[in-house]
PDB file of N, CA and C in Angstrom:
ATOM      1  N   UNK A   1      11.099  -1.428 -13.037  1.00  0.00           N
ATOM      2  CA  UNK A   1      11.359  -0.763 -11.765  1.00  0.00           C
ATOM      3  C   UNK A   1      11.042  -1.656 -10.580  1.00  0.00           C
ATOM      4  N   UNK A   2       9.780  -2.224 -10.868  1.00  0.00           N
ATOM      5  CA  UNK A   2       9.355  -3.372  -9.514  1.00  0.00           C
ATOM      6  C   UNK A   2       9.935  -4.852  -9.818  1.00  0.00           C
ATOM      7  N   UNK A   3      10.828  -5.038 -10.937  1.00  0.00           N
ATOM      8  CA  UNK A   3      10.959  -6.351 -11.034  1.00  0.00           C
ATOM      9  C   UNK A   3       9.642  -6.987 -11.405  1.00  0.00           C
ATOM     10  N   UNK A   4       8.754  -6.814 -11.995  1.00  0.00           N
ATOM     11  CA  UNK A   4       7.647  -7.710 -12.830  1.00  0.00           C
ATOM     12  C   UNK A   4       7.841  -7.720 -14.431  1.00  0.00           C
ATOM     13  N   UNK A   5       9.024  -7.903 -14.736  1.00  0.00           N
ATOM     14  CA  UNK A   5       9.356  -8.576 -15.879  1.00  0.00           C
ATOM     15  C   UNK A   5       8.616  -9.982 -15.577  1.00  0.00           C
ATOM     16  N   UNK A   6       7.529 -10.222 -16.967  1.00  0.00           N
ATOM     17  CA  UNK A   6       7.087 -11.110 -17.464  1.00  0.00           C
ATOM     18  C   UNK A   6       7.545 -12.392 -17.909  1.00  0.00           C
ATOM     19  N   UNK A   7       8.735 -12.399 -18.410  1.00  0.00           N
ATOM     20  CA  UNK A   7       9.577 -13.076 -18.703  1.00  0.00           C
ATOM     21  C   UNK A   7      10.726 -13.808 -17.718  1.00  0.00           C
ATOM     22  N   UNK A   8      10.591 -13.138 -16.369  1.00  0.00           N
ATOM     23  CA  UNK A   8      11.269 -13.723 -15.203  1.00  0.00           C
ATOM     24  C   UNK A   8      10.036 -13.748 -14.339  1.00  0.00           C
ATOM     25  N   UNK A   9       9.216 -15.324 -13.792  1.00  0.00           N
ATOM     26  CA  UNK A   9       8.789 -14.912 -13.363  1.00  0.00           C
ATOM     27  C   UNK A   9       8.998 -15.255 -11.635  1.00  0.00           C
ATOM     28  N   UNK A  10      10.069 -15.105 -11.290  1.00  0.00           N
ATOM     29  CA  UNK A  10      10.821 -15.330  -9.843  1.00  0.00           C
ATOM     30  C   UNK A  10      11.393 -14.435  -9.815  1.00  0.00           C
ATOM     31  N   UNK A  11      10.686 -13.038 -10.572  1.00  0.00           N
ATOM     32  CA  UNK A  11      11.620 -11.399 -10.224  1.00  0.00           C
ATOM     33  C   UNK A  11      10.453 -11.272  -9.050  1.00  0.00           C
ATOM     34  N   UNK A  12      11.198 -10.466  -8.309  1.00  0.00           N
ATOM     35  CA  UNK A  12      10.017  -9.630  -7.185  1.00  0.00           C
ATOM     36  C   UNK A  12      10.337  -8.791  -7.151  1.00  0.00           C
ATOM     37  N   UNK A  13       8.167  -8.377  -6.779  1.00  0.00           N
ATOM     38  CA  UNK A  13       7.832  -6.882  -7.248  1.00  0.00           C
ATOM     39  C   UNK A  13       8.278  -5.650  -6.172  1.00  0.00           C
ATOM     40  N   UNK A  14       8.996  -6.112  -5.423  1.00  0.00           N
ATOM     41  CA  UNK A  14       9.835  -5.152  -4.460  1.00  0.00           C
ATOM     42  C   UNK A  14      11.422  -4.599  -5.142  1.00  0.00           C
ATOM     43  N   UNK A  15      10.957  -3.510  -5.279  1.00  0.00           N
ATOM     44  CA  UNK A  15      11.967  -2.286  -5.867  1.00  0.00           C
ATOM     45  C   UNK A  15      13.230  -2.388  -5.052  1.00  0.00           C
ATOM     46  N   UNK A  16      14.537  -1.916  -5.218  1.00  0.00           N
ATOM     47  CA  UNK A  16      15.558  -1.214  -4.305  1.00  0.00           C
ATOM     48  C   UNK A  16      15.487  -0.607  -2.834  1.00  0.00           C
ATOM     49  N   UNK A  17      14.603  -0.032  -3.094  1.00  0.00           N
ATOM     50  CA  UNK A  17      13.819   0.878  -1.529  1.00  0.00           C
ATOM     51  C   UNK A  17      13.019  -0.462  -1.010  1.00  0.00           C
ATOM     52  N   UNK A  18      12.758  -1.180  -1.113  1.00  0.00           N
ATOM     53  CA  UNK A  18      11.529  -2.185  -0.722  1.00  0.00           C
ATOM     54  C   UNK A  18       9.961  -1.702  -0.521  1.00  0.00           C
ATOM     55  N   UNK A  19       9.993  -0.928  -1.683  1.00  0.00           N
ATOM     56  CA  UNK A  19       8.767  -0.507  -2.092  1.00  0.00           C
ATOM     57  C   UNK A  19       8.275  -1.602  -2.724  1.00  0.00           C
ATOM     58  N   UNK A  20       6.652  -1.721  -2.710  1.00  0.00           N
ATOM     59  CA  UNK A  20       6.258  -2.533  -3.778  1.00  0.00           C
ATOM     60  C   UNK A  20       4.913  -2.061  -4.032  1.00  0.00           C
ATOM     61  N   UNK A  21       4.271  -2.331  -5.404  1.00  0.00           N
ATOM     62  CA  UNK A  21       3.387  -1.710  -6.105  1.00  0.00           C
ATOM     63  C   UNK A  21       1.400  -2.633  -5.303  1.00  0.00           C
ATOM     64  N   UNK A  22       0.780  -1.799  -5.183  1.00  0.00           N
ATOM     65  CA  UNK A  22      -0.450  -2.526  -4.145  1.00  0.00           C
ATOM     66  C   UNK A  22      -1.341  -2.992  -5.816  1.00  0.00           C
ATOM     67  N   UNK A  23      -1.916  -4.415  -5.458  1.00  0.00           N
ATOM     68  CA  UNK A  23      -2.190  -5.053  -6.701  1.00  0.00           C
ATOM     69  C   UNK A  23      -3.753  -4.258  -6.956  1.00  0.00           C
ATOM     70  N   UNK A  24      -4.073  -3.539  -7.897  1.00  0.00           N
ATOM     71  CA  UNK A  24      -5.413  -3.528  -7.973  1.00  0.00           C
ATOM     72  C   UNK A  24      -5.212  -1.811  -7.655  1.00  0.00           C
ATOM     73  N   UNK A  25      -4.321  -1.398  -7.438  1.00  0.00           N
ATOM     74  CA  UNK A  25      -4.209  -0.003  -7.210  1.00  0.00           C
ATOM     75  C   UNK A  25      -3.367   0.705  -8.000  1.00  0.00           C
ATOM     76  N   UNK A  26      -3.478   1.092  -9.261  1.00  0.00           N
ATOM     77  CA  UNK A  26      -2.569   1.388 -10.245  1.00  0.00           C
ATOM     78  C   UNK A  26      -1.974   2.931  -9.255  1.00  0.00           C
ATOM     79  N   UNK A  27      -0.640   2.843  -9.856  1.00  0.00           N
ATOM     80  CA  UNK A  27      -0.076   4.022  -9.293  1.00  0.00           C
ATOM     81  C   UNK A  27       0.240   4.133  -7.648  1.00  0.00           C
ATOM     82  N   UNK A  28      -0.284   2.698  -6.924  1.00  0.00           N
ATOM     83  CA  UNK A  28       0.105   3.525  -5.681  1.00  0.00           C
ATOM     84  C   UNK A  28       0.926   2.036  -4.944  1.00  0.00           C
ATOM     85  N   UNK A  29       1.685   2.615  -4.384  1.00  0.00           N
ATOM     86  CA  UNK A  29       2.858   1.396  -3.739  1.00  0.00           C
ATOM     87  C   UNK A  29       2.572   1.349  -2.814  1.00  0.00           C
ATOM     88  N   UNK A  30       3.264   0.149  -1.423  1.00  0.00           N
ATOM     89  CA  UNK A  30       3.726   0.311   0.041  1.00  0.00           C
ATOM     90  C   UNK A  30       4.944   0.458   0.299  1.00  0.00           C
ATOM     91  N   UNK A  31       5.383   1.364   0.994  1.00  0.00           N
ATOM     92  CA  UNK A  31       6.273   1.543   1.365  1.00  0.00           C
ATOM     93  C   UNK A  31       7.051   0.585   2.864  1.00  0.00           C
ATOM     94  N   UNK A  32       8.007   0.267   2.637  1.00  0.00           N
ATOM     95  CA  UNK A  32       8.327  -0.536   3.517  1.00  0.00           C
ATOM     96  C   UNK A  32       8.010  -1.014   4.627  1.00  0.00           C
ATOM     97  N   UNK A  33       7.115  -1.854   5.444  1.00  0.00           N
ATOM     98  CA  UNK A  33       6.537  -2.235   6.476  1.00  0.00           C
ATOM     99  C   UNK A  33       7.268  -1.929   7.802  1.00  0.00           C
ATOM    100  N   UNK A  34       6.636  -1.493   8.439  1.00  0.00           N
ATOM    101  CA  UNK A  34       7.172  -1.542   9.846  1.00  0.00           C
ATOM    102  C   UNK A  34       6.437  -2.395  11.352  1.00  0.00           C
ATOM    103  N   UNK A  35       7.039  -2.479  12.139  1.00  0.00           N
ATOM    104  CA  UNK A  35       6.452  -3.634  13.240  1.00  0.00           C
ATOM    105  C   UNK A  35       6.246  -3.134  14.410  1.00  0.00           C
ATOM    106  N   UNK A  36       5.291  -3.477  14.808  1.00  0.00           N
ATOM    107  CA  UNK A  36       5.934  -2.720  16.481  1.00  0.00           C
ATOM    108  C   UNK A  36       5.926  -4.122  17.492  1.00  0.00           C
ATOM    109  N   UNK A  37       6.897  -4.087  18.079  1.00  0.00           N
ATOM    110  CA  UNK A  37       7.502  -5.124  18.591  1.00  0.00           C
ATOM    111  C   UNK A  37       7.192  -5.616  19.735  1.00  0.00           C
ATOM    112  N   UNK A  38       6.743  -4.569  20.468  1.00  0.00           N
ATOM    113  CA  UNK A  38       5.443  -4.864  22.046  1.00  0.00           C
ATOM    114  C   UNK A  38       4.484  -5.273  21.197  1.00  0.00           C
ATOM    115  N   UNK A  39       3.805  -4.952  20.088  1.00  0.00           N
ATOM    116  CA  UNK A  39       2.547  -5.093  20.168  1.00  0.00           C
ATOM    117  C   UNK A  39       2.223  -6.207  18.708  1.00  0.00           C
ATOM    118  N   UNK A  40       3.081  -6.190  17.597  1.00  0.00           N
ATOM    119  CA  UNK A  40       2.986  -6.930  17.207  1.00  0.00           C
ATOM    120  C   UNK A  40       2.583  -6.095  15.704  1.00  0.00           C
ATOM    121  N   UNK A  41       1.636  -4.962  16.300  1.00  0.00           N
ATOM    122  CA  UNK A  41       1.146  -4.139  14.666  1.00  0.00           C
ATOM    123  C   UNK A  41       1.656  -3.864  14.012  1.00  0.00           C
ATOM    124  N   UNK A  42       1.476  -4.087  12.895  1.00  0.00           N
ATOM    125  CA  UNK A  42       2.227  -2.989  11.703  1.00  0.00           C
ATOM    126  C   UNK A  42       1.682  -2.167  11.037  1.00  0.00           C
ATOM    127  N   UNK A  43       2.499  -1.415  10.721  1.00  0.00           N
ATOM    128  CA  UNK A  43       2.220  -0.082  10.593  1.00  0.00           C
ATOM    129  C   UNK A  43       2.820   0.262   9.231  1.00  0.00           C
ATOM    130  N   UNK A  44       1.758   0.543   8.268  1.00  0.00           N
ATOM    131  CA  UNK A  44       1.970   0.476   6.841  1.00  0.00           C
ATOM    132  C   UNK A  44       1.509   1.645   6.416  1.00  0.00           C
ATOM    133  N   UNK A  45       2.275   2.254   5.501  1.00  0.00           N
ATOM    134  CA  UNK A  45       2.391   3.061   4.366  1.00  0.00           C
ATOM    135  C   UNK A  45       2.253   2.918   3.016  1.00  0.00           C
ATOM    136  N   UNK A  46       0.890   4.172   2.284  1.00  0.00           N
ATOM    137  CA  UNK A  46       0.700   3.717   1.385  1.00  0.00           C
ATOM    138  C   UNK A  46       0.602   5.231   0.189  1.00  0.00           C
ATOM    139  N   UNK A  47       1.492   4.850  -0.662  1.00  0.00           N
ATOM    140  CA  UNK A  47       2.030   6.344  -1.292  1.00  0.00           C
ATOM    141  C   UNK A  47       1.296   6.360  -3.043  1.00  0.00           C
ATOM    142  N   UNK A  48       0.663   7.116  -3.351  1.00  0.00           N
ATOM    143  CA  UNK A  48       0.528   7.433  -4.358  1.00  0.00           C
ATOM    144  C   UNK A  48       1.664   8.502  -5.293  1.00  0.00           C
ATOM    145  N   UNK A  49       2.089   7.520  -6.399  1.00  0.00           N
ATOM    146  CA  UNK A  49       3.462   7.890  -7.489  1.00  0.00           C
ATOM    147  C   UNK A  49       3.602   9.036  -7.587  1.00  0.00           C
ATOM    148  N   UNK A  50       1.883   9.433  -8.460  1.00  0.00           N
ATOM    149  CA  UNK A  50       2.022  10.667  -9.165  1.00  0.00           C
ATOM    150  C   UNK A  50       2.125  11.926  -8.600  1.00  0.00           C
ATOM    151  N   UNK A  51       1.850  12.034  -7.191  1.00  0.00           N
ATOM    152  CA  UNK A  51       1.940  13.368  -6.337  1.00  0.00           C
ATOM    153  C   UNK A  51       2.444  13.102  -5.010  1.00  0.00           C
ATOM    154  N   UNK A  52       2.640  11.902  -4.792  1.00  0.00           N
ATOM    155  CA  UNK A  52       3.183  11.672  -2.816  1.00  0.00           C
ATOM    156  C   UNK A  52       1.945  11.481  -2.062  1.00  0.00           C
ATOM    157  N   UNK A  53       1.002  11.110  -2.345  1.00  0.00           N
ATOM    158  CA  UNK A  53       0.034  11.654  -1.658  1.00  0.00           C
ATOM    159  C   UNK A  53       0.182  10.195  -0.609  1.00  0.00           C
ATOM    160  N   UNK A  54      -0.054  10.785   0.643  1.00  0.00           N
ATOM    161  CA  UNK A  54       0.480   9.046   1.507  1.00  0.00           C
ATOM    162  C   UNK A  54      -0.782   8.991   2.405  1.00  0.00           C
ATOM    163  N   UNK A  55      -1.049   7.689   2.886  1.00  0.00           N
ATOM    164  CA  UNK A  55      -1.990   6.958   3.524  1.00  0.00           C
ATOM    165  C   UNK A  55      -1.578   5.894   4.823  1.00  0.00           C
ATOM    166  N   UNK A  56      -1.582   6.181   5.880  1.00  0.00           N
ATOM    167  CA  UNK A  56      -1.080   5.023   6.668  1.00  0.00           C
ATOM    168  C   UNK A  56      -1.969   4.454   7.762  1.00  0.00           C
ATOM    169  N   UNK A  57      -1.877   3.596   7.947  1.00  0.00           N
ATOM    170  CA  UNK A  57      -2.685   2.943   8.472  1.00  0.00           C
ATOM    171  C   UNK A  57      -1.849   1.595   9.467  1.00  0.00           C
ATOM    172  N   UNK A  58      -2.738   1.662  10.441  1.00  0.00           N
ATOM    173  CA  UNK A  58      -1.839   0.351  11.761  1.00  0.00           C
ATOM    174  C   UNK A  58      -2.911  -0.598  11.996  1.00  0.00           C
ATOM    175  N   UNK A  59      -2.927  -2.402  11.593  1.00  0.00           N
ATOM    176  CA  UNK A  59      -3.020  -3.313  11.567  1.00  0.00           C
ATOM    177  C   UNK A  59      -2.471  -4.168  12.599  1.00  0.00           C
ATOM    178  N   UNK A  60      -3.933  -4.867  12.923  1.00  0.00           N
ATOM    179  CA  UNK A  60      -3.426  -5.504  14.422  1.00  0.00           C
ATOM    180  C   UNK A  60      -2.551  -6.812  13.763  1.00  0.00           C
ATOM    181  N   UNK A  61      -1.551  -7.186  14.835  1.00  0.00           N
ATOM    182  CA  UNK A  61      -0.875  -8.597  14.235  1.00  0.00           C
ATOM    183  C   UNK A  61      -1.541  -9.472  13.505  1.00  0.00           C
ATOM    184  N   UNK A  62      -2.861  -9.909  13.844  1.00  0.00           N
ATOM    185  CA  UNK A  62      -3.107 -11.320  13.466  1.00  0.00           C
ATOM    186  C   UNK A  62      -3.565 -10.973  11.958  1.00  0.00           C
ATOM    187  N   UNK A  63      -3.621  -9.687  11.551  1.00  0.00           N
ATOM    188  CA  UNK A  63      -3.647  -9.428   9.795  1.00  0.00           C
ATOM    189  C   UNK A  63      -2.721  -9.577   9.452  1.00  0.00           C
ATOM    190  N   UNK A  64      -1.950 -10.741   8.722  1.00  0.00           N
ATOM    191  CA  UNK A  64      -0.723 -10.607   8.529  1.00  0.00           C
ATOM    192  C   UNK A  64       0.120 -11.598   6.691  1.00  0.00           C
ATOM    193  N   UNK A  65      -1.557 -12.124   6.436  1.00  0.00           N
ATOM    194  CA  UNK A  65      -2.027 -12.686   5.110  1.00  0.00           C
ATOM    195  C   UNK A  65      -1.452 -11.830   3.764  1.00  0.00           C
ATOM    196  N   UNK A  66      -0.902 -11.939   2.847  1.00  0.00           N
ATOM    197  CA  UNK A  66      -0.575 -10.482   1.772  1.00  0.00           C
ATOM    198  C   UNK A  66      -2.275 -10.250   1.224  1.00  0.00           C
ATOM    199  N   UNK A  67      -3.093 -11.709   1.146  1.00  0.00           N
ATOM    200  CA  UNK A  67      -4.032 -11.103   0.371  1.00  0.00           C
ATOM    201  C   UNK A  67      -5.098  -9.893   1.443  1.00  0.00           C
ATOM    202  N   UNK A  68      -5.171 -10.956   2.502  1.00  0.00           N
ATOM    203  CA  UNK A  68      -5.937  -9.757   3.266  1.00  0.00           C
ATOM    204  C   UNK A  68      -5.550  -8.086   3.699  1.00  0.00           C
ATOM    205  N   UNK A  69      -3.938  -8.069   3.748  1.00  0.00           N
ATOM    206  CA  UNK A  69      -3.625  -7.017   3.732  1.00  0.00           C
ATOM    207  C   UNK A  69      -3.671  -6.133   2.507  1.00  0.00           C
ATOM    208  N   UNK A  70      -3.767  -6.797   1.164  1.00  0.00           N
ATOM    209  CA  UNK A  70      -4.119  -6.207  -0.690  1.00  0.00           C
ATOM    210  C   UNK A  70      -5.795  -5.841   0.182  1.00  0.00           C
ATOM    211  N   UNK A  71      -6.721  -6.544   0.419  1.00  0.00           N
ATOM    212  CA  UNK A  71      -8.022  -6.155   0.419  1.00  0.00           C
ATOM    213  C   UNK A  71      -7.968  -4.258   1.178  1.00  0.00           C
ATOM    214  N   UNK A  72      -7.530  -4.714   2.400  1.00  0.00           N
ATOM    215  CA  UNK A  72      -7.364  -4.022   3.336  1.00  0.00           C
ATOM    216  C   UNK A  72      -7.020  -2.467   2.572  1.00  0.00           C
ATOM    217  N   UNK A  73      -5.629  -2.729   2.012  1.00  0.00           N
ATOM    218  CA  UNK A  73      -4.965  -1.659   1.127  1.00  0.00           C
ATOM    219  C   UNK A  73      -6.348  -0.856   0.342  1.00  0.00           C
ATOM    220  N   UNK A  74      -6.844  -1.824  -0.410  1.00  0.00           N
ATOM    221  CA  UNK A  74      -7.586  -1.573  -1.600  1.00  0.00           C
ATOM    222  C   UNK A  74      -8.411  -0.176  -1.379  1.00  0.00           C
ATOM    223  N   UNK A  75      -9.482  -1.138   0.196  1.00  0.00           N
ATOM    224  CA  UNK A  75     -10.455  -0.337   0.638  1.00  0.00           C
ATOM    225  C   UNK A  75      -9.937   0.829   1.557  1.00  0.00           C
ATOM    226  N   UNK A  76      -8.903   0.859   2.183  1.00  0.00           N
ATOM    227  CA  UNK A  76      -8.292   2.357   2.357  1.00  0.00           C
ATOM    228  C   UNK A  76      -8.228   3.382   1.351  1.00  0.00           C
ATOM    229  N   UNK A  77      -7.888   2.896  -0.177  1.00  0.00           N
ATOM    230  CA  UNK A  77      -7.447   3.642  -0.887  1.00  0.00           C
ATOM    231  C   UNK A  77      -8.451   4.118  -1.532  1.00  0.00           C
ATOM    232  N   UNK A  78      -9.312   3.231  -2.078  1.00  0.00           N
ATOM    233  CA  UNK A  78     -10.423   3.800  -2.440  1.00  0.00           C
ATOM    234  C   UNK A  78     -11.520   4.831  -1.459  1.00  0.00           C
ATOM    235  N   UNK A  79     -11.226   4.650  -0.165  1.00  0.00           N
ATOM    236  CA  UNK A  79     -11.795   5.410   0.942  1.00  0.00           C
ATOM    237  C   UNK A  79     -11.326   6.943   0.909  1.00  0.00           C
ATOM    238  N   UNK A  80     -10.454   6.817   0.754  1.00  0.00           N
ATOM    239  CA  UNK A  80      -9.406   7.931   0.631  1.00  0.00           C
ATOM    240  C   UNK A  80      -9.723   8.955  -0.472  1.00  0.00           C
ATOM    241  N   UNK A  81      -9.798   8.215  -1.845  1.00  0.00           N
ATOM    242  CA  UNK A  81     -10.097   9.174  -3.056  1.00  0.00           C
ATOM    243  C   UNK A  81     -11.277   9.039  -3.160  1.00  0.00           C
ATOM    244  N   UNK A  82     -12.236   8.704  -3.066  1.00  0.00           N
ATOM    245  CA  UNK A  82     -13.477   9.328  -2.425  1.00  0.00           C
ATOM    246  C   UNK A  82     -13.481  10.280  -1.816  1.00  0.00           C
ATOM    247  N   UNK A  83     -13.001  10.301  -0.301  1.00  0.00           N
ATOM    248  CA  UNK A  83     -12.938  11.180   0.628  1.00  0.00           C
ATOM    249  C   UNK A  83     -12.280  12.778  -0.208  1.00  0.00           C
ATOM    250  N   UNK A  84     -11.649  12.542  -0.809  1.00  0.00           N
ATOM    251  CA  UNK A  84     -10.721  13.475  -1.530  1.00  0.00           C
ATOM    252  C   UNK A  84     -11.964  14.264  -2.772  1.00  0.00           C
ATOM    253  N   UNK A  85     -12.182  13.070  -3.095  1.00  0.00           N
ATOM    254  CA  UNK A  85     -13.486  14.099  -4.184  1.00  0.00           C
ATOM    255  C   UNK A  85     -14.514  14.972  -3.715  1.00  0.00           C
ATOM    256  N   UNK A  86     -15.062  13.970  -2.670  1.00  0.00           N
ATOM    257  CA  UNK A  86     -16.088  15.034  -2.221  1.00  0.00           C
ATOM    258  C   UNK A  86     -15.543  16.047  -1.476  1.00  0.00           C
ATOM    259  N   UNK A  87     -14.132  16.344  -0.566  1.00  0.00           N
ATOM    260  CA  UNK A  87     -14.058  17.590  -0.191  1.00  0.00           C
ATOM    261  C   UNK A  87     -13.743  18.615  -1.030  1.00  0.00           C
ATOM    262  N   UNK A  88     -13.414  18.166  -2.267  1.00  0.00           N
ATOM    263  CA  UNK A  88     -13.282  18.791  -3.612  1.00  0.00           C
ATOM    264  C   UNK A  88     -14.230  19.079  -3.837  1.00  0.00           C
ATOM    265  N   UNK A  89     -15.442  19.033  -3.723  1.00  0.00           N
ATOM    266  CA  UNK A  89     -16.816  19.261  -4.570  1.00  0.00           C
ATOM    267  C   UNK A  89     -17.449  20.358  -3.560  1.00  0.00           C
ATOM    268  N   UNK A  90     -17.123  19.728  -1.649  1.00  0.00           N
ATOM    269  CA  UNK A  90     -17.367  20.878  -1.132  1.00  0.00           C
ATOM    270  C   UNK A  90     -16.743  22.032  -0.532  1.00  0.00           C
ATOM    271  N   UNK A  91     -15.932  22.807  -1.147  1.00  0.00           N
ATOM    272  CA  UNK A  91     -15.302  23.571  -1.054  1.00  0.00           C
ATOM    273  C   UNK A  91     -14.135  23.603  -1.865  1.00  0.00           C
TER     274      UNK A  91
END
């Protein structure tokens, strides 16, 4: 689906939609980047497969590294399902 056939390895992991899968985050993709053009930010989307569950977040220009933006991703996401458990636990 993402093009990470093993066997090609000059497939890329960007889907049809230009989705692509966040490394270290099983199950959850980005959805196509967007820019803002005064300002330079982008403004990223981040979707979990199994239910939609989405996350977005706006990054000043000068983040603009894939790995620092994977870190970035990571610790949103994990922020997130955290956040998600414990309001589960309270209430």
């Amino acid at each position: 689906m993402f093009g990470d056939d093993p066997t090609d390895p000059g497939a890329s992991p960007v889907d049809d939609a230009g989705r692509m899968p966040v490394a270290g985050a099983e199950g959850w993709r980005y959805e196509p980047f967007e820019r803002d053009e005064a300002t330079g930010e982008h403004r990223i989307t981040l979707v979990r497969e199994t239910d939609g569950e989405e996350v977005r977040m706006t990054l000043p220009a000068f983040v603009e590294q894939g790995d620092e933006l994977g870190e970035i991703a990571l610790l949103v996401i994990r922020a997130r399902e955290r956040w998600r458990e414990l309001k589960g636990l309270g209430g």
